[in-house]
C-alpha atoms as a PDB file:
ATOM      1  CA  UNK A   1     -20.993   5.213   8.715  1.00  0.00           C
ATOM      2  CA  UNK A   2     -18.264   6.492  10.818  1.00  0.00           C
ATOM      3  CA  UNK A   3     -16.419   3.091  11.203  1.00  0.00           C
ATOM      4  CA  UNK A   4     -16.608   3.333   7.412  1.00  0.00           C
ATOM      5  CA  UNK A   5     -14.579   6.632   7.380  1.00  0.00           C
ATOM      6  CA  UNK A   6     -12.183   5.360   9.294  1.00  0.00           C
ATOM      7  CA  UNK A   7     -11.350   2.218   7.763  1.00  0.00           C
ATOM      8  CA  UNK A   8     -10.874   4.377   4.776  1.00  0.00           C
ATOM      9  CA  UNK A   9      -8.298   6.110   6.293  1.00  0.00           C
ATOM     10  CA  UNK A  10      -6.486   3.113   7.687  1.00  0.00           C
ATOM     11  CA  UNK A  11      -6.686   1.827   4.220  1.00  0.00           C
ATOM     12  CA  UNK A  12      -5.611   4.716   2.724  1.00  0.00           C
ATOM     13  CA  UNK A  13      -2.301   5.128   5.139  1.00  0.00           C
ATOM     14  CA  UNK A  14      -1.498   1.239   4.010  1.00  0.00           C
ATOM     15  CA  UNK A  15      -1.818   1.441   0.552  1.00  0.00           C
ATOM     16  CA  UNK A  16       1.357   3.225  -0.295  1.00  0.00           C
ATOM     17  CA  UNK A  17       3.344   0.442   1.360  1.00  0.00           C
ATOM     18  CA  UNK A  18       1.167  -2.434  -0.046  1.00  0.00           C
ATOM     19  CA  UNK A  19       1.619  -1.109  -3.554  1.00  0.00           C
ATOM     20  CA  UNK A  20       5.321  -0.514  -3.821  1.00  0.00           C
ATOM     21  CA  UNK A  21       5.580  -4.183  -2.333  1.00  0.00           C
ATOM     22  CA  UNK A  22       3.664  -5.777  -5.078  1.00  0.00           C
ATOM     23  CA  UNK A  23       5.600  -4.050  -7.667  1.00  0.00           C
ATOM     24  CA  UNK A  24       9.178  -4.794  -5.814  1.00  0.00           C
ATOM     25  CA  UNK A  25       7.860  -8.376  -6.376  1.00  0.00           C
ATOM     26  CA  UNK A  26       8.049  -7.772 -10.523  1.00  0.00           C
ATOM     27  CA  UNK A  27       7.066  -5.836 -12.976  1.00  0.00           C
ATOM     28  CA  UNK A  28       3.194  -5.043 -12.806  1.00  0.00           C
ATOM     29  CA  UNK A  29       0.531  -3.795 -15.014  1.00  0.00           C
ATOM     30  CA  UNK A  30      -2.078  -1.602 -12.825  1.00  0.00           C
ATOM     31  CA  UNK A  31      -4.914  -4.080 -13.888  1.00  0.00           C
ATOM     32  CA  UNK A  32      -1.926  -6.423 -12.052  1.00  0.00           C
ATOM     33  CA  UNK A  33      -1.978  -4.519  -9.113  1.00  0.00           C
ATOM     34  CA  UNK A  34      -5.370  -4.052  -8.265  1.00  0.00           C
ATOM     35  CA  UNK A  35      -6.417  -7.881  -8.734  1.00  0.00           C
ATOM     36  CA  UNK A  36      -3.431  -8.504  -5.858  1.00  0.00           C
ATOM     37  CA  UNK A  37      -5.055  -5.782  -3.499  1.00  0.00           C
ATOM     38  CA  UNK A  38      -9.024  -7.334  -4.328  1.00  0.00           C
ATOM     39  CA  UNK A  39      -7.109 -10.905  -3.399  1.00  0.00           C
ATOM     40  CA  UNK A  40      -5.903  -9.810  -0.007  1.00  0.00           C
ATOM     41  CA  UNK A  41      -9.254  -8.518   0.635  1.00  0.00           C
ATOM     42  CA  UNK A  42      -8.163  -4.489  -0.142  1.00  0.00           C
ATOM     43  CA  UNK A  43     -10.517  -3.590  -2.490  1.00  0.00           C
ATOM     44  CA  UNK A  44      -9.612  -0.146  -4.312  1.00  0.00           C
ATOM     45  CA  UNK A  45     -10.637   1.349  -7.367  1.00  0.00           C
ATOM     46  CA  UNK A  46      -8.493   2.677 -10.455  1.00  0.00           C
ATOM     47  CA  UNK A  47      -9.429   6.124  -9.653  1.00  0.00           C
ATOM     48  CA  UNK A  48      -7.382   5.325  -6.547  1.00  0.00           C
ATOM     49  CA  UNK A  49      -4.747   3.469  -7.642  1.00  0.00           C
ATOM     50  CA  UNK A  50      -3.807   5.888 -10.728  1.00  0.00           C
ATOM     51  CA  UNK A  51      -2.932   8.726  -8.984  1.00  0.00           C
ATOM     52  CA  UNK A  52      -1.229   7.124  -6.397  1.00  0.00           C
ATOM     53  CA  UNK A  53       1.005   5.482  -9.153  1.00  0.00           C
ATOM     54  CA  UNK A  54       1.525   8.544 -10.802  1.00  0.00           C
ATOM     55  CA  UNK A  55       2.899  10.555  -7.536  1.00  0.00           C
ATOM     56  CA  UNK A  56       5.382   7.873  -6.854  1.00  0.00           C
ATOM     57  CA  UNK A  57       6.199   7.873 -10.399  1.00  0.00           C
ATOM     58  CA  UNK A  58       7.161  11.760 -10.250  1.00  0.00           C
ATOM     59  CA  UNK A  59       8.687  11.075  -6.561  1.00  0.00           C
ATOM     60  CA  UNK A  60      11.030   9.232  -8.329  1.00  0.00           C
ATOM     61  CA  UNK A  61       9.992   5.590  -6.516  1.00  0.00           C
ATOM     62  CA  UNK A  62       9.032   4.327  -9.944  1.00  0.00           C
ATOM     63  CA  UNK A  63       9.636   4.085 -13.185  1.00  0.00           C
ATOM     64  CA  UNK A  64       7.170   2.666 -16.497  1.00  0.00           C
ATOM     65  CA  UNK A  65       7.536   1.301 -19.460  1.00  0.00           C
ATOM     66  CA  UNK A  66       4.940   0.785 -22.696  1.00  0.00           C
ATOM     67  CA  UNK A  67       4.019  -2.374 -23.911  1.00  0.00           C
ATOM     68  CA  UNK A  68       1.579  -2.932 -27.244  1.00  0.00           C
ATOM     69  CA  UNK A  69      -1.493  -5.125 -26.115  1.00  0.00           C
ATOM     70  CA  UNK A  70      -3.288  -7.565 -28.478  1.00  0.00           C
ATOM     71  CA  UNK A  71      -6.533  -6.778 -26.601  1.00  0.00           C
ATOM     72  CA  UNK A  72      -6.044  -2.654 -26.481  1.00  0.00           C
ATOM     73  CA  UNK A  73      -4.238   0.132 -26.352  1.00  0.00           C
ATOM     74  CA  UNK A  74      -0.441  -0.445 -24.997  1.00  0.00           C
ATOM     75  CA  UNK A  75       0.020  -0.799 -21.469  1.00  0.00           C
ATOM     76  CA  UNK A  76       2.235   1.248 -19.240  1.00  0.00           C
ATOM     77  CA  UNK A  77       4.412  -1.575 -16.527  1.00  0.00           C
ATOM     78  CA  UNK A  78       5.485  -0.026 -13.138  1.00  0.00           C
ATOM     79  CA  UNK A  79       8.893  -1.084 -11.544  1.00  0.00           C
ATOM     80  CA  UNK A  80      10.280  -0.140  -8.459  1.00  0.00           C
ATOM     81  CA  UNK A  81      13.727   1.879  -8.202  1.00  0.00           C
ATOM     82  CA  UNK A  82      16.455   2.258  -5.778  1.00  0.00           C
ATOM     83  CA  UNK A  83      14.663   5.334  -4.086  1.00  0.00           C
ATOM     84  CA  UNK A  84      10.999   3.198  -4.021  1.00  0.00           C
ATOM     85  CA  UNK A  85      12.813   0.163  -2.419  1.00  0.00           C
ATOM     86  CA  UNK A  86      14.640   2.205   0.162  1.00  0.00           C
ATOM     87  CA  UNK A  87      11.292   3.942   0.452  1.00  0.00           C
ATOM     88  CA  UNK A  88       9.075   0.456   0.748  1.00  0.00           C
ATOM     89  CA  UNK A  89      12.150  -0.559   3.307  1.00  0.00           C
ATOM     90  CA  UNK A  90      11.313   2.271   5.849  1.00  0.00           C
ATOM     91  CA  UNK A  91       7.709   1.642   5.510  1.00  0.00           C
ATOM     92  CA  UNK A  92       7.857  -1.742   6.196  1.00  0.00           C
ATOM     93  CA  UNK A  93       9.822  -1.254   9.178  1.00  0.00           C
ATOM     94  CA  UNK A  94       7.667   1.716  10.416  1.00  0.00           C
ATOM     95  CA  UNK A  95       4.766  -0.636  10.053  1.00  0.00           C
ATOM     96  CA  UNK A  96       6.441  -3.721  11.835  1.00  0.00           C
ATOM     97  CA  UNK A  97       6.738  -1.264  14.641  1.00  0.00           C
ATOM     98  CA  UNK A  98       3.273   0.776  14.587  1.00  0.00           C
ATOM     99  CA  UNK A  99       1.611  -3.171  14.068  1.00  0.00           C
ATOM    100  CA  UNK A 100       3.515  -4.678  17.107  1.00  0.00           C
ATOM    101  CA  UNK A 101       2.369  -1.308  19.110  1.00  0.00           C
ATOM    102  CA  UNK A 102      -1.058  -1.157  18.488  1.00  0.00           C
ATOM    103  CA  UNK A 103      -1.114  -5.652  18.981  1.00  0.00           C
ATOM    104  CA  UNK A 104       0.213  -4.546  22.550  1.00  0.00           C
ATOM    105  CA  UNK A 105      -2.333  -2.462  23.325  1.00  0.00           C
ATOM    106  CA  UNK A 106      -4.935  -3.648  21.975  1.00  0.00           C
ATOM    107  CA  UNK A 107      -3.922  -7.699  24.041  1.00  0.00           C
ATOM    108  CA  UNK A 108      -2.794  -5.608  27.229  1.00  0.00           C
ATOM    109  CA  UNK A 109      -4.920  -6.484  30.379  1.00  0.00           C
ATOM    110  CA  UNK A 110      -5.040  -3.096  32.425  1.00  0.00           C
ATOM    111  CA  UNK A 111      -5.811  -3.692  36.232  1.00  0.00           C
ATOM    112  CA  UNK A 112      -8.236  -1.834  37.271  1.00  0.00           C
ATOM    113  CA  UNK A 113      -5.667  -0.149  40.038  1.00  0.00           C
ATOM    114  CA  UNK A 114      -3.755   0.952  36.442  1.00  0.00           C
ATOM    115  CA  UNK A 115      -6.568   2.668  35.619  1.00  0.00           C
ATOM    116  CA  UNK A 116      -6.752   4.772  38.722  1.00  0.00           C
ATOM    117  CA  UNK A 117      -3.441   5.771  39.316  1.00  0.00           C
END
């Protein structure tokens, strides 16, 4: 249960960054969106995908437009802006750094005599 919790969270600190990145890729539907996070094996629900999407939106990382569906009500299509680029920029490079960290520590052999001192 705990290990549960906690990949949660890790989940949860990623998902900012993993979203902006598929919509820098094109414009994206949130159906869109969430199929691309269930294919990388980052399964999330709309309920936590919406409001995520809607706080960038009033951040000013995003923008939306409507689109009339054939098979429902219109659909509202995320793109990135300027600020959400920038934004996806620093994340990605804050992750690059935080990933090659923890890969360190994680593949570091300590000597026993590091241990001690």
């Amino acid at each position: 249960m705990k290990e549960e919790r906690t990949y949660t969270q890790m989940k949860k600190g990623v998902l900012e960054m993993c979203i902006l990145s598929v919509i820098s890729k094109s414009e994206v539907y949130t159906s869109d969106i969430i199929k691309v996070l269930h294919e990388a094996d980052l399964v999330v629900v709309e309920g936590t995908v919406y409001p995520l999407l809607s706080r960038l939106k009033n951040d000013g990382m995003l923008t939306y437009r409507w689109e009339e569906s054939t098979s429902g009500p219109p659909r509202k299509y995320f793109r990135i802006t300027p600020a959400g680029q920038d934004l996806l920029s620093d994340l990605l490079q804050n992750w690059q750094s935080i990933s090659q960290s923890v890969e360190q520590i994680i593949h570091k052999k300590i000597e026993q005599n590091e241990i001690n001192s």
